[in-house]
C-alpha atoms as a PDB file:
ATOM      1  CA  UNK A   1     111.852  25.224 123.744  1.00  0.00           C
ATOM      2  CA  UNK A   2     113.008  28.524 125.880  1.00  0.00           C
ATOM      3  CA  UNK A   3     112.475  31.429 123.047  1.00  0.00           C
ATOM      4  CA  UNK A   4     116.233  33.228 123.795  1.00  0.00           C
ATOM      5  CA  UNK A   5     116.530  36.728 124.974  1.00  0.00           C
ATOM      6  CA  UNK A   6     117.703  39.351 123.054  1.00  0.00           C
ATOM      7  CA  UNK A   7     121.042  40.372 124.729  1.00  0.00           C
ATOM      8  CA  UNK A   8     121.583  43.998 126.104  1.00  0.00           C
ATOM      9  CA  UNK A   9     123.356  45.350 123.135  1.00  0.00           C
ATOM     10  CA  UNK A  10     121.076  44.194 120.941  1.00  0.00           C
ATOM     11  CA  UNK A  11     118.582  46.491 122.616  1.00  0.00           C
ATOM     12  CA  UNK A  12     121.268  49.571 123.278  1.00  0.00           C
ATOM     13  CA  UNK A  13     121.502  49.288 119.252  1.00  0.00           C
ATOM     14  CA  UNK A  14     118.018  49.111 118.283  1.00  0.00           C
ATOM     15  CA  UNK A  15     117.305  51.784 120.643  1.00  0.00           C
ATOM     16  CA  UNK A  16     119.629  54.678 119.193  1.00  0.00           C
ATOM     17  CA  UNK A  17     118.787  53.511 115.781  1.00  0.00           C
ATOM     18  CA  UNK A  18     114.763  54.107 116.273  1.00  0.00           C
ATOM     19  CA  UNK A  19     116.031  57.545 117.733  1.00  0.00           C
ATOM     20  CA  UNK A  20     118.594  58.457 115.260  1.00  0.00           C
ATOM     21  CA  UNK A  21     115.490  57.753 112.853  1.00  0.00           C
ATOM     22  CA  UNK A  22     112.851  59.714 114.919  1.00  0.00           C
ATOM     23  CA  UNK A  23     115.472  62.767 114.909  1.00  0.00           C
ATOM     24  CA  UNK A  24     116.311  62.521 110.940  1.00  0.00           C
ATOM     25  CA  UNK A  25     112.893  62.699 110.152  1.00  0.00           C
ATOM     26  CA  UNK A  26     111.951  65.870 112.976  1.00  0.00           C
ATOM     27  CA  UNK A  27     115.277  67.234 111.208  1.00  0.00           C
ATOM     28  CA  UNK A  28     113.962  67.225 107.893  1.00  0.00           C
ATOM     29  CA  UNK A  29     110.058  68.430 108.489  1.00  0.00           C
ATOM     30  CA  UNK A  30     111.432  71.275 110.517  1.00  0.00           C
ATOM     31  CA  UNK A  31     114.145  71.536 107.444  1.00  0.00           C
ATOM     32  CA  UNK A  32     111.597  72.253 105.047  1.00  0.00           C
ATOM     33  CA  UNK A  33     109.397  74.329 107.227  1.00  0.00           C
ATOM     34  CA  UNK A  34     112.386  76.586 107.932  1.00  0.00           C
ATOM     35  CA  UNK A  35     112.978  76.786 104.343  1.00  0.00           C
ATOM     36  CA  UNK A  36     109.664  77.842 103.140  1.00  0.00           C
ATOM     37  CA  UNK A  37     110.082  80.313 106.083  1.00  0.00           C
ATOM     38  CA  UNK A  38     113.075  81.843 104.748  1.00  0.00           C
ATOM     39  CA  UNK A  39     111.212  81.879 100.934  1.00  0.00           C
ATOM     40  CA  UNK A  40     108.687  83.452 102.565  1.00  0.00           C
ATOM     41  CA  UNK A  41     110.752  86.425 104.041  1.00  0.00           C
ATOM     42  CA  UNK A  42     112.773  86.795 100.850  1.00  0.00           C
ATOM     43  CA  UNK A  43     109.458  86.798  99.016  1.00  0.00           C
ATOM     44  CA  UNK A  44     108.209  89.476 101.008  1.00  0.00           C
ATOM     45  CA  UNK A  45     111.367  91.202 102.394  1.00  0.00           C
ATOM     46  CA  UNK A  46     111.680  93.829  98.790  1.00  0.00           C
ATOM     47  CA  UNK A  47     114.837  95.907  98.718  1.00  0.00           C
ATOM     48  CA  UNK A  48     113.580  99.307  98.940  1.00  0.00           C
ATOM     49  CA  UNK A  49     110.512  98.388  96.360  1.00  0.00           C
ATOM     50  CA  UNK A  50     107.560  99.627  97.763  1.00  0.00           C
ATOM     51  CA  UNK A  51     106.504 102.589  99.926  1.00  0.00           C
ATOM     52  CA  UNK A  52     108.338 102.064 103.301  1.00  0.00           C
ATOM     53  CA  UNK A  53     105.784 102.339 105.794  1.00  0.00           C
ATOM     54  CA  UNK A  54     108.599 103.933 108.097  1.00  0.00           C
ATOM     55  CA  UNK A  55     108.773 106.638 105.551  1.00  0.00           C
ATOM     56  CA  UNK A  56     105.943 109.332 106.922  1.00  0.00           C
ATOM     57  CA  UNK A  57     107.495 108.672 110.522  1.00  0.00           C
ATOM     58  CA  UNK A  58     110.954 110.021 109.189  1.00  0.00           C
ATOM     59  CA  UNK A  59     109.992 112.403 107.513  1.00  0.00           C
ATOM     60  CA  UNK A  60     108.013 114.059 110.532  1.00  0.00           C
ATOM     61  CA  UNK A  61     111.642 113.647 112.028  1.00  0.00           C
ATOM     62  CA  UNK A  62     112.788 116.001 109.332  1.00  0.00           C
ATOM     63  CA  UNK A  63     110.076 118.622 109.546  1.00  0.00           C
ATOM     64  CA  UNK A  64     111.416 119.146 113.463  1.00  0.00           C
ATOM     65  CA  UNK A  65     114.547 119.306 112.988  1.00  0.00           C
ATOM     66  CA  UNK A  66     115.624 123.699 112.436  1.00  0.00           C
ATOM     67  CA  UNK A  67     115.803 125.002 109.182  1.00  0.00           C
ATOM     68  CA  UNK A  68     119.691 125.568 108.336  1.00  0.00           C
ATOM     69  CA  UNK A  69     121.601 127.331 105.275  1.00  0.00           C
ATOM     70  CA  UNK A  70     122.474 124.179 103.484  1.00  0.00           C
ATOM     71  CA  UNK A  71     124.050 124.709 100.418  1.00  0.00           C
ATOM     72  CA  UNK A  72     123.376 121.048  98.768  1.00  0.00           C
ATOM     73  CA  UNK A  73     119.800 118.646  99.334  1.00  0.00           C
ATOM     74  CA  UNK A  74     119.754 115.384  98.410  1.00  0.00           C
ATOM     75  CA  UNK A  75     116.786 114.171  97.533  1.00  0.00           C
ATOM     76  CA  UNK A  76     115.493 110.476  96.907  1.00  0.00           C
ATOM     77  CA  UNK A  77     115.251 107.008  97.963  1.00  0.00           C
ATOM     78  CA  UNK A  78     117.758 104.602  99.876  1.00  0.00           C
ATOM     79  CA  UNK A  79     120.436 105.179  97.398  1.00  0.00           C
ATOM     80  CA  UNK A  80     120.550 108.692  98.500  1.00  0.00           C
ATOM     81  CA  UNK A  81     119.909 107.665 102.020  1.00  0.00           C
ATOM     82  CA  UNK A  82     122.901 105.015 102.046  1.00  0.00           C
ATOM     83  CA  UNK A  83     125.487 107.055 101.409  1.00  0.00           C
ATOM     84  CA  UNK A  84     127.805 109.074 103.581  1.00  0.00           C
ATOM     85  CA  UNK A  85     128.519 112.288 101.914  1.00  0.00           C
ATOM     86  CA  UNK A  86     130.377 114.193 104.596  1.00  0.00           C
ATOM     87  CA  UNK A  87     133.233 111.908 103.285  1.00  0.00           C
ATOM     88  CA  UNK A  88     133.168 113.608  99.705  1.00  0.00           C
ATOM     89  CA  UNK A  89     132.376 117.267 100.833  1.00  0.00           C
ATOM     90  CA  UNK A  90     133.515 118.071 103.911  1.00  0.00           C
ATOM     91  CA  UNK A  91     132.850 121.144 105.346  1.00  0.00           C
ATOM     92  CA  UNK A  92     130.394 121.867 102.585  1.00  0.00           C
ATOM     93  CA  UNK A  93     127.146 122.175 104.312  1.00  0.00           C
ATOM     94  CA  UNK A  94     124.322 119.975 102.956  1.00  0.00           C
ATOM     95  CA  UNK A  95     120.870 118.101 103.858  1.00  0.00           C
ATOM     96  CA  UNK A  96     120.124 114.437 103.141  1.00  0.00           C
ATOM     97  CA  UNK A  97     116.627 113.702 102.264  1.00  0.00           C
ATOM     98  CA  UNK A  98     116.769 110.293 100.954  1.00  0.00           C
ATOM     99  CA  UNK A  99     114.184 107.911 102.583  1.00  0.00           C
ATOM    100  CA  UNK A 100     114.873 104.282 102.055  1.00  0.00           C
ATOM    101  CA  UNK A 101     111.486 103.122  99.831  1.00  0.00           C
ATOM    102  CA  UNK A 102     110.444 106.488  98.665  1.00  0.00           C
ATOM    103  CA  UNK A 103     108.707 107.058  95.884  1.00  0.00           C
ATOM    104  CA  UNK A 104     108.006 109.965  93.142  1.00  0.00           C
ATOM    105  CA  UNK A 105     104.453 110.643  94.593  1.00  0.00           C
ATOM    106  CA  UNK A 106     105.778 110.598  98.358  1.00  0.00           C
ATOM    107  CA  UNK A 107     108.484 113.455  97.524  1.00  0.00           C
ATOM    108  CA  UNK A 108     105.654 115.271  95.909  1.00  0.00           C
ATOM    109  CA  UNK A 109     103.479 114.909  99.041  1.00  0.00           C
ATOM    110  CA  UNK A 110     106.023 115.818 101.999  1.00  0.00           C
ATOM    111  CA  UNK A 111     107.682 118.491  99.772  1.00  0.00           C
ATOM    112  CA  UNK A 112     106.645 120.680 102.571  1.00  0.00           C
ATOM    113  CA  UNK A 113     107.787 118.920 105.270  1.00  0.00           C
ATOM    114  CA  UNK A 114     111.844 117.893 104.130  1.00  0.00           C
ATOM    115  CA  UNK A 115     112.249 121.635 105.517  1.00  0.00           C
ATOM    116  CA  UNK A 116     114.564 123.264 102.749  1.00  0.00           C
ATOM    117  CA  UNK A 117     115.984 125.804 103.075  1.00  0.00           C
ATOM    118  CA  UNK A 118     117.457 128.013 100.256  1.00  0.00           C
ATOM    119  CA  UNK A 119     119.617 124.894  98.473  1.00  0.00           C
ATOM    120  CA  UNK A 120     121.874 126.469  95.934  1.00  0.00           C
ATOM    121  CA  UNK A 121     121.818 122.924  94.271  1.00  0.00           C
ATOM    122  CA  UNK A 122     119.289 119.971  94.600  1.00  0.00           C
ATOM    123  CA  UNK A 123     120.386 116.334  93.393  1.00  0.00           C
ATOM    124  CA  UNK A 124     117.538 114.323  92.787  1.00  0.00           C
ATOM    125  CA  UNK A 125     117.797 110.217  92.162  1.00  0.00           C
ATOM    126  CA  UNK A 126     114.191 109.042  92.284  1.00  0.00           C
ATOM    127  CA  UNK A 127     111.921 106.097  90.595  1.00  0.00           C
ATOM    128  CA  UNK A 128     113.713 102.700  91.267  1.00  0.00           C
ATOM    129  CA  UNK A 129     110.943 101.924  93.418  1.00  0.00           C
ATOM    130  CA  UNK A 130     108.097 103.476  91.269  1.00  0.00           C
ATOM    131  CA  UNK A 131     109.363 100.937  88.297  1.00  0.00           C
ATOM    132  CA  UNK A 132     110.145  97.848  90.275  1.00  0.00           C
ATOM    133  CA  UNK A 133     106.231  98.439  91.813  1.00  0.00           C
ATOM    134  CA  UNK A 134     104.953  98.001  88.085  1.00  0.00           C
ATOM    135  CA  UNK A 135     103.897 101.845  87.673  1.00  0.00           C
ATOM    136  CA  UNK A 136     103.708 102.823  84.206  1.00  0.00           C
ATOM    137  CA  UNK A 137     106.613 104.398  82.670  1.00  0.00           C
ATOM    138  CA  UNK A 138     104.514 106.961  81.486  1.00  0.00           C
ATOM    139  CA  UNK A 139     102.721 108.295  84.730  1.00  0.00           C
ATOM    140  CA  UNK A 140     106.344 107.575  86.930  1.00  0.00           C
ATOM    141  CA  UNK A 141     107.553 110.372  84.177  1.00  0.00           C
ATOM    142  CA  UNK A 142     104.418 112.505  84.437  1.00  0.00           C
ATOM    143  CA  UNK A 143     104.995 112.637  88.295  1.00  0.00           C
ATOM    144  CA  UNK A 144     108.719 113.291  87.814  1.00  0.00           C
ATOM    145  CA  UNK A 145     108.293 116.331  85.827  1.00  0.00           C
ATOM    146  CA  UNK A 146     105.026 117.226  88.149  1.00  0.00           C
ATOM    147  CA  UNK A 147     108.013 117.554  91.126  1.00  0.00           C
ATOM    148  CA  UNK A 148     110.566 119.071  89.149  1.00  0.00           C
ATOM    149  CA  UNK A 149     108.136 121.879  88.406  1.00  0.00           C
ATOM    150  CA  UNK A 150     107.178 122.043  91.920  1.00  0.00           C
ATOM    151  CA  UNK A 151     110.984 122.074  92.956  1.00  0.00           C
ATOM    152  CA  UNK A 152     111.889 125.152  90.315  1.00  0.00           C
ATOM    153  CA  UNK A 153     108.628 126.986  92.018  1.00  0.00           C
ATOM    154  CA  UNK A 154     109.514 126.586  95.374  1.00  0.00           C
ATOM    155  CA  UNK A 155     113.381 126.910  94.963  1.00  0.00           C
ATOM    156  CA  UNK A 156     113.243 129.242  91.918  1.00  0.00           C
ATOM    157  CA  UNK A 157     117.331 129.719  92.179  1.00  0.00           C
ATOM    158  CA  UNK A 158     118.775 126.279  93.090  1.00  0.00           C
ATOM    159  CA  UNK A 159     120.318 124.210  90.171  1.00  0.00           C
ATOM    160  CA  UNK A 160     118.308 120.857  89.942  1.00  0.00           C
ATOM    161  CA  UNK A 161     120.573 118.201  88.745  1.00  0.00           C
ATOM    162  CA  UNK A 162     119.242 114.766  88.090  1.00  0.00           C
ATOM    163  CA  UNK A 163     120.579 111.274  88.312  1.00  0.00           C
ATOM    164  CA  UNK A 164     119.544 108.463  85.952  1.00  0.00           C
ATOM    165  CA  UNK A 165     118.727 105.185  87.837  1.00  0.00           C
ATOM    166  CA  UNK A 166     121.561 102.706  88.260  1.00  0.00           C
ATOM    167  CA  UNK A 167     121.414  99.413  86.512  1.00  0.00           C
ATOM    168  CA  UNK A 168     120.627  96.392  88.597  1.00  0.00           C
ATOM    169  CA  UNK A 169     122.358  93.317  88.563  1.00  0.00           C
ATOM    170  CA  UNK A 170     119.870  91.096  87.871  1.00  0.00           C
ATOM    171  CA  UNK A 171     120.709  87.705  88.865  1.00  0.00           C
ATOM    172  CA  UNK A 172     121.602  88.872  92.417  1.00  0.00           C
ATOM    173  CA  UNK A 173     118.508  91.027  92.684  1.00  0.00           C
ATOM    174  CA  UNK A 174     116.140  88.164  91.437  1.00  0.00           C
ATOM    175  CA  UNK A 175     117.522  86.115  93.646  1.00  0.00           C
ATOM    176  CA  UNK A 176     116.280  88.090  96.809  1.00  0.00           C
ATOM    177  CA  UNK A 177     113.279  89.763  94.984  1.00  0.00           C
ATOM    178  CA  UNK A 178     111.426  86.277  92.793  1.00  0.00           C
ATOM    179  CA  UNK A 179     108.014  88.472  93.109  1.00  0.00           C
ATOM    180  CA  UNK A 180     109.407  91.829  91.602  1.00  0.00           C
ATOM    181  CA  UNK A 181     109.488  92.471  87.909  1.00  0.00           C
ATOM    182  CA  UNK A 182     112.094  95.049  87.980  1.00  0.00           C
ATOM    183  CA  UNK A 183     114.936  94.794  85.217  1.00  0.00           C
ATOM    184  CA  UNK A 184     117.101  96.949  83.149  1.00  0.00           C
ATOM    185  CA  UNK A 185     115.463  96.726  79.977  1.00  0.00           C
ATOM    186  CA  UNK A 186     112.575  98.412  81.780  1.00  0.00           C
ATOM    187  CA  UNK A 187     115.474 100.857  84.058  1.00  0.00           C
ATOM    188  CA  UNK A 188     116.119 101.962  81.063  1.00  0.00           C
ATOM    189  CA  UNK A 189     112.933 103.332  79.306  1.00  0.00           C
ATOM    190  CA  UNK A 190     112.740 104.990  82.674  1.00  0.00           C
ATOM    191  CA  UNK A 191     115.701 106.961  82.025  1.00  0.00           C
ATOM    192  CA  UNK A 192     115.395 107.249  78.251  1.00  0.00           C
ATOM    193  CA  UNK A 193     112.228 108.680  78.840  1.00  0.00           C
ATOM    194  CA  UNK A 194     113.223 110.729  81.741  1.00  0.00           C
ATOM    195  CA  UNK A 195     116.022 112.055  79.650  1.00  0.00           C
ATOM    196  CA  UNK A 196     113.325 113.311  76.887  1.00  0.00           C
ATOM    197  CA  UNK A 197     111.047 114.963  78.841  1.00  0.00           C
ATOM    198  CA  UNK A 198     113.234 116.855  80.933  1.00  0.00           C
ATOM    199  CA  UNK A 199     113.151 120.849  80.965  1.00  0.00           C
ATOM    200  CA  UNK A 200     116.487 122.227  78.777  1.00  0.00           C
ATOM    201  CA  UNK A 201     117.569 123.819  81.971  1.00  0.00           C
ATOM    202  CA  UNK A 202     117.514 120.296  83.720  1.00  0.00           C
ATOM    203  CA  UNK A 203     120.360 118.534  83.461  1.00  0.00           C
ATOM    204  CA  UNK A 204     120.687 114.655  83.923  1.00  0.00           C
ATOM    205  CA  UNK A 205     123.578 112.567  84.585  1.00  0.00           C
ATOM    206  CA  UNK A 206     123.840 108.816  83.426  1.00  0.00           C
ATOM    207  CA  UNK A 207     126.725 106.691  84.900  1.00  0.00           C
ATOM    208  CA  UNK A 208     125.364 103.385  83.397  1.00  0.00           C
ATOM    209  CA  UNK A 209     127.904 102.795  81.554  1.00  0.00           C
ATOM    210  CA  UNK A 210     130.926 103.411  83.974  1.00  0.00           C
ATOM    211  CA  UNK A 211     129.151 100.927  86.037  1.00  0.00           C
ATOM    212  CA  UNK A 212     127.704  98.294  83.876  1.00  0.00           C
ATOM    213  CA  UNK A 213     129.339  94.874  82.495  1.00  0.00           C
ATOM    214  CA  UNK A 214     129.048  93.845  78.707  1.00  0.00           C
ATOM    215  CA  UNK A 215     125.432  92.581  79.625  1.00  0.00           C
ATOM    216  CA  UNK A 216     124.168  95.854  80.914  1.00  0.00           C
ATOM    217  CA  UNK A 217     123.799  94.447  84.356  1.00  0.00           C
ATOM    218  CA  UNK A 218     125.255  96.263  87.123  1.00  0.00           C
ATOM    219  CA  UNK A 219     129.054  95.204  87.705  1.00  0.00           C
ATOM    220  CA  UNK A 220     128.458  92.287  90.111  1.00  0.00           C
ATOM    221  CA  UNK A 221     131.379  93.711  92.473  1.00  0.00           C
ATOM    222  CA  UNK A 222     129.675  97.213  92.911  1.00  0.00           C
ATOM    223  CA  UNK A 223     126.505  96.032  94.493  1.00  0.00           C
ATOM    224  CA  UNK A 224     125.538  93.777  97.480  1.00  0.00           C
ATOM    225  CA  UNK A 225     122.718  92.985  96.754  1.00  0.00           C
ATOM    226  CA  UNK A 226     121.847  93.459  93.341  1.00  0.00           C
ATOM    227  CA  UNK A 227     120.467  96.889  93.919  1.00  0.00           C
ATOM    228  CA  UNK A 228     122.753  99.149  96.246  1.00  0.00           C
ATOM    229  CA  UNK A 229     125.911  99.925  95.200  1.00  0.00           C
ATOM    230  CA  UNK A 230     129.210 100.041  97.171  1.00  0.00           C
ATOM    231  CA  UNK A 231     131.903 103.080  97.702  1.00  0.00           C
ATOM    232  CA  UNK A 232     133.012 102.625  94.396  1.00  0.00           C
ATOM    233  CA  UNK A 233     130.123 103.917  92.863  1.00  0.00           C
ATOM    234  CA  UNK A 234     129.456 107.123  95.297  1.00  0.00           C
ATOM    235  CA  UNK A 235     133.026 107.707  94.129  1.00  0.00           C
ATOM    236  CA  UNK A 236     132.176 107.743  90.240  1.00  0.00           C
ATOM    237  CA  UNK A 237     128.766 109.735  91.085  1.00  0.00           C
ATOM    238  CA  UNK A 238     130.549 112.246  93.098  1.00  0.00           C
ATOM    239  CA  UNK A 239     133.134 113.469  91.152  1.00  0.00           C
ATOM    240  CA  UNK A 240     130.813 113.173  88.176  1.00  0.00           C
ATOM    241  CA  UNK A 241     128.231 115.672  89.994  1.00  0.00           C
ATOM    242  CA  UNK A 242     131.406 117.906  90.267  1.00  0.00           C
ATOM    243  CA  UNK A 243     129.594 119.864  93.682  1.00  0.00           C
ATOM    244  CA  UNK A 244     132.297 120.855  95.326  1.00  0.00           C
END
């Protein structure tokens, strides 16, 4: 008996459905490749958490640039960096000096080369990245208080005013960070012990709790990330530093 041919559609149908197949599958392993990918950058892609290799480079920007009356330095890491303070003072002349990733030991180092001159004031926010790279608590302070002395010795007339490190929100900042043990509980022994150690004629300003929720965590609408914080924030900061 003649075996019957399969008919045209037949063949039109079993053709797309051996493709659609071939594409799901492609689809899927090139799915889960992108998505160990994008783990992989998050893994690796720390919010201002370790020493910035971009940080020397900037700061040989700095040491070129002329020396100028300025009558407030900020000095720190990307939360000093990130924020536009023109908006809050104006005229009022002043120097940024926050490098995104800096750390305590890095300030100490290119001291030199930030090229101050004669600050009246000096606002210093510095540590989130010595904590969140799992530095003691102990030698993060020992280096704090090893710049603050150098500070008063090179700038023997400029009132140092410290900030205390802003709270994290934790389940946003884990969520970009899985490989960094950084948390409030240990934020906090930073600044406790910060606020211990400090010279009487130092003074520090805490915010924390303007800025927290019931759970300690940063308020969840003041960051974007977990770690910097929006306007509202600078706002709070500002007219809590009282510089104008």
């Amino acid at each position: 008996m003649r075996k019957r041919e399969k008919s045209p559609f037949y063949k039109v149908v079993w053709f797309w459905l051996c493709l659609i197949l071939i594409l799901t599958n492609i689809f899927f392993l090139l799915k889960g490749d992108y998505i160990k990918r994008i783990e992989n950058k998050l893994s690796n892609n720390k919010i201002d958490v370790v020493a910035n290799p971009e940080y020397k480079r900037k700061v040989s920007l700095f040491k070129e640039m002329p020396k100028t009356d300025s009558k407030i330095v900020f000095l720190g890491d990307s939360i000093i960096a990130g924020n536009n303070w023109e908006e809050y003072l104006g005229s009022t002349k002043y120097i940024n000096r926050g490098v995104s990733g800096a750390r305590i030991k890095d300030l100490i180092g290119e001291l030199d080369n930030l090229n101050l001159y004669k600050p009246e004031q000096i606002i210093l926010m510095i540590g989130i990245n010595d904590v969140a790279s799992g530095n003691k608590i102990s030698d993060s302070i020992e280096e704090y208080l090893s710049l603050i002395k150098l500070l008063k010795k090179k700038y023997p007339k400029s009132i140092i005013k410290s900030t205390a490190l802003f709270h994290i929100n934790e389940k946003k900042y884990e969520y970009l960070n899985t490989n960094v043990k950084l948390n409030n509980q240990l934020i906090d022994q930073f600044n406790d012990s910060l606020e211990s150690s400090l010279p009487d004629d130092i003074t520090i300003l805490d915010i924390n709790s303007e800025i927290s929720d019931k759970n300690n965590n940063l308020n969840e609408n003041l960051t974007y990330d977990g770690l910097h914080v929006t306007e509202q924030v600078y706002d709070i900061w500002m007219k809590k530093l009282s510089l104008k």
